[in-house]
Protein backbone atom coordinates (compact mmCIF):
# COMPACT_ATOMS: atom_id res chain seq x y z
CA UNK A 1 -41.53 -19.14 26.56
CA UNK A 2 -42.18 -17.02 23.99
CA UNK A 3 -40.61 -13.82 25.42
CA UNK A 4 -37.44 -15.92 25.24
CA UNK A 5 -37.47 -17.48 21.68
CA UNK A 6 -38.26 -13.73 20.41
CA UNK A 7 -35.12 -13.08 22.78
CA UNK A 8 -32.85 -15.69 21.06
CA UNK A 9 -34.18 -14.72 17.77
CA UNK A 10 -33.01 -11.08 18.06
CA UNK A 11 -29.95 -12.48 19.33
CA UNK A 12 -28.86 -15.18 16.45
CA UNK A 13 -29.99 -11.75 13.83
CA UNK A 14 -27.66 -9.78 16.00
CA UNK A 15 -24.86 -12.30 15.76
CA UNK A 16 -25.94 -13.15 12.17
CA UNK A 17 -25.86 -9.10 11.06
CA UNK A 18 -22.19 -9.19 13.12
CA UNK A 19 -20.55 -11.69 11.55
CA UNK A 20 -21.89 -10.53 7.62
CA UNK A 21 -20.29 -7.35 8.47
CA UNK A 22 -16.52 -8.83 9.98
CA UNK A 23 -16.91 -10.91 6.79
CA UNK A 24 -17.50 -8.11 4.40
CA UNK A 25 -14.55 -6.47 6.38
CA UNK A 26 -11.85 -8.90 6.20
CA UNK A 27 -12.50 -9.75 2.22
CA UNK A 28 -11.85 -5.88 1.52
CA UNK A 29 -9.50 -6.29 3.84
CA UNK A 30 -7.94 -9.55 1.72
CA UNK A 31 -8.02 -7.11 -1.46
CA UNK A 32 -6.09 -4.10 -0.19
CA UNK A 33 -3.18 -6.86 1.45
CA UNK A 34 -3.90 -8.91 -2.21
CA UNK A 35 -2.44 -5.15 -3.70
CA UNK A 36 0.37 -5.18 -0.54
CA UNK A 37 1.54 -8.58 -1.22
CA UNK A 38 2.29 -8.04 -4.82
CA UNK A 39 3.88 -5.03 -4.55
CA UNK A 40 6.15 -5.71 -1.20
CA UNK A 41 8.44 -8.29 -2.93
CA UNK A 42 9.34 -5.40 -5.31
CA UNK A 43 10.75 -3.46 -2.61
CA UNK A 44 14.42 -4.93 -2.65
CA UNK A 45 14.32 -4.12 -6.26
CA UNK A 46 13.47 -0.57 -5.71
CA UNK A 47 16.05 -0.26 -3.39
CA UNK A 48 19.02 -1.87 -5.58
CA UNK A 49 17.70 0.66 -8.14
CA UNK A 50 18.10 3.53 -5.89
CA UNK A 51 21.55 3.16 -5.07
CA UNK A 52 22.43 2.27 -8.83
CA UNK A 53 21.13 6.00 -9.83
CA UNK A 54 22.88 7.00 -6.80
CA UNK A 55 25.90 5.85 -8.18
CA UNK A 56 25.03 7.45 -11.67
CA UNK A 57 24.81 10.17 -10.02
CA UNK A 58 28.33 10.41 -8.78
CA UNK A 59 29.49 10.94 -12.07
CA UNK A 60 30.43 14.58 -12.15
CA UNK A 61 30.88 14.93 -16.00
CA UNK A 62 27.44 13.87 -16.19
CA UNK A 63 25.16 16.34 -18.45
CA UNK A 64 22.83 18.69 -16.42
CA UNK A 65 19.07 17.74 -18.15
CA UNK A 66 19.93 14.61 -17.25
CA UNK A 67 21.19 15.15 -13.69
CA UNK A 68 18.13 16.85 -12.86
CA UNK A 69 15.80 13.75 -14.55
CA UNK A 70 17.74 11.22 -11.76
CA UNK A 71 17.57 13.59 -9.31
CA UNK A 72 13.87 13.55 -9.68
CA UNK A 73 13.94 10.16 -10.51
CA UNK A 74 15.96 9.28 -6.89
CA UNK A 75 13.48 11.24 -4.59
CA UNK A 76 10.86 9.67 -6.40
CA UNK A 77 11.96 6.27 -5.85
CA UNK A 78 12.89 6.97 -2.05
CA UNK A 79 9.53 8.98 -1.61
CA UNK A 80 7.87 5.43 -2.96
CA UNK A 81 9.80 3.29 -0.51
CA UNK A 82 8.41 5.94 2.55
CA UNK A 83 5.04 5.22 1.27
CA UNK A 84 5.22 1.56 1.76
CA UNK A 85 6.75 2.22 5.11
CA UNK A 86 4.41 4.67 6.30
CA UNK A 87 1.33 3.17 4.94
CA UNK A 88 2.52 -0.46 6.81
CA UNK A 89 3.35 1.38 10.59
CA UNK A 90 -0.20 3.28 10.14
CA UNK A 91 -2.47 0.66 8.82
CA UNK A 92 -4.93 -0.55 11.44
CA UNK A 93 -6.39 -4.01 11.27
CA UNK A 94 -10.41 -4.38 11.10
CA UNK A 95 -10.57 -6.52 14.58
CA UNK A 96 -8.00 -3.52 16.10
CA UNK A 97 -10.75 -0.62 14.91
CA UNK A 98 -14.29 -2.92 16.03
CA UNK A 99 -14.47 -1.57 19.17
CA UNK A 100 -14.24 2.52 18.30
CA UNK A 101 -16.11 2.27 14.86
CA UNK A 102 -19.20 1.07 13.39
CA UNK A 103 -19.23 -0.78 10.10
CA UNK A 104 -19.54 1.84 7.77
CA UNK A 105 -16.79 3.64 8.83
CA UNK A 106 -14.24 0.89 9.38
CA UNK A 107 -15.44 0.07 5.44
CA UNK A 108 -14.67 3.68 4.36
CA UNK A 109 -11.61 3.50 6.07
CA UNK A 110 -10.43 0.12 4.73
CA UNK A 111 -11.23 1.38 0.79
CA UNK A 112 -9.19 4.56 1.16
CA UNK A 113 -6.37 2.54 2.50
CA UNK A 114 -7.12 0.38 -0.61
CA UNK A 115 -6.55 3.19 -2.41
CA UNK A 116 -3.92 4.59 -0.87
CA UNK A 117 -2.22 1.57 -1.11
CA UNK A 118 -2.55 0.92 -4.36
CA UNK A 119 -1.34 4.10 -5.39
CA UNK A 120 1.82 3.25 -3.39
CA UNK A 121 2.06 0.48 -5.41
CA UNK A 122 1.84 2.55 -8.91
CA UNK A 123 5.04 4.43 -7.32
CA UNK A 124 6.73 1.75 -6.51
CA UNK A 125 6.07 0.08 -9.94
CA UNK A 126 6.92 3.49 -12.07
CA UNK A 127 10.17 3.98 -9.68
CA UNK A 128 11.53 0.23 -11.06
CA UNK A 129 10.28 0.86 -14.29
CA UNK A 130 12.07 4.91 -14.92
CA UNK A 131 15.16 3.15 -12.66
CA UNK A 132 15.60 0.33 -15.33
CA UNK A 133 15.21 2.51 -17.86
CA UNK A 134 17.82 4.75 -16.92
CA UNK A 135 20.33 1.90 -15.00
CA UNK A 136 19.71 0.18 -18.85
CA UNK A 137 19.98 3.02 -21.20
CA UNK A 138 23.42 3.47 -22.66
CA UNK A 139 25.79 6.41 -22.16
CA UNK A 140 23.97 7.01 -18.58
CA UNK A 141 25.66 4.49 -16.48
């Protein structure tokens, strides 16, 4: 008898130590996607942006300093949308990485995506913020 309550005692701290750790996992998880989520909806807006300094930049009378500030403005802004894409197709879920990895390295590998996606984000956010600036500005558009 008591070979098998020191049995099911090992086993509830086994299940008990399991679940602490999916839980620590998913709420990390919940705060890179909180960053995601946010940022995402922005997307469209990044996009319309884009092809408005496109357009800008079809005008051929346009002076060269500031050519060369959409230019790098417009790979900037496309280079930001890639991120998001890339960083989506190549993130793995926590229950997907369980079975290779041990909990310390599926939480290492969930904080650099949190910071990897959060400096997506910044991009994204500095791309709509030079784009309006320069869509808004007079004498550029």
């Amino acid at each position: 008898m008591a070979v098998a309550a020191v049995g099911l005692l090992l086993a509830l701290a086994w299940w008990t130590k399991q679940k602490l750790e999916e839980k620590a996992q998913n709420d990390l998880r919940a705060e890179l996607m909180t960053v995601h989520d946010e940022v995402m909806p922005k997307m469209g807006e990044l996009t319309m942006l884009a092809g408005r300094v496109k357009e800008m930049l079809r005008d051929s009378s346009m002076d060269a300093e500031v050519r060369t500030e959409l230019e790098g403005l417009l790979v900037r802004m496309e280079s930001a949308e890639e991120g998001m894409m890339d960083w989506m197709a190549a993130f793995k879920q926590p229950e997907a990485l369980r079975s290779s990895m041990d909990h310390p390295a599926i939480m290492t590998y969930l904080q650099q995506e949190k910071t990897t996606i959060s400096q997506v984000a910044s991009h994204i956010n500095e791309g709509i913020e030079q784009g309006k600036y320069w869509v808004d500005k007079p004498g550029t558009n």
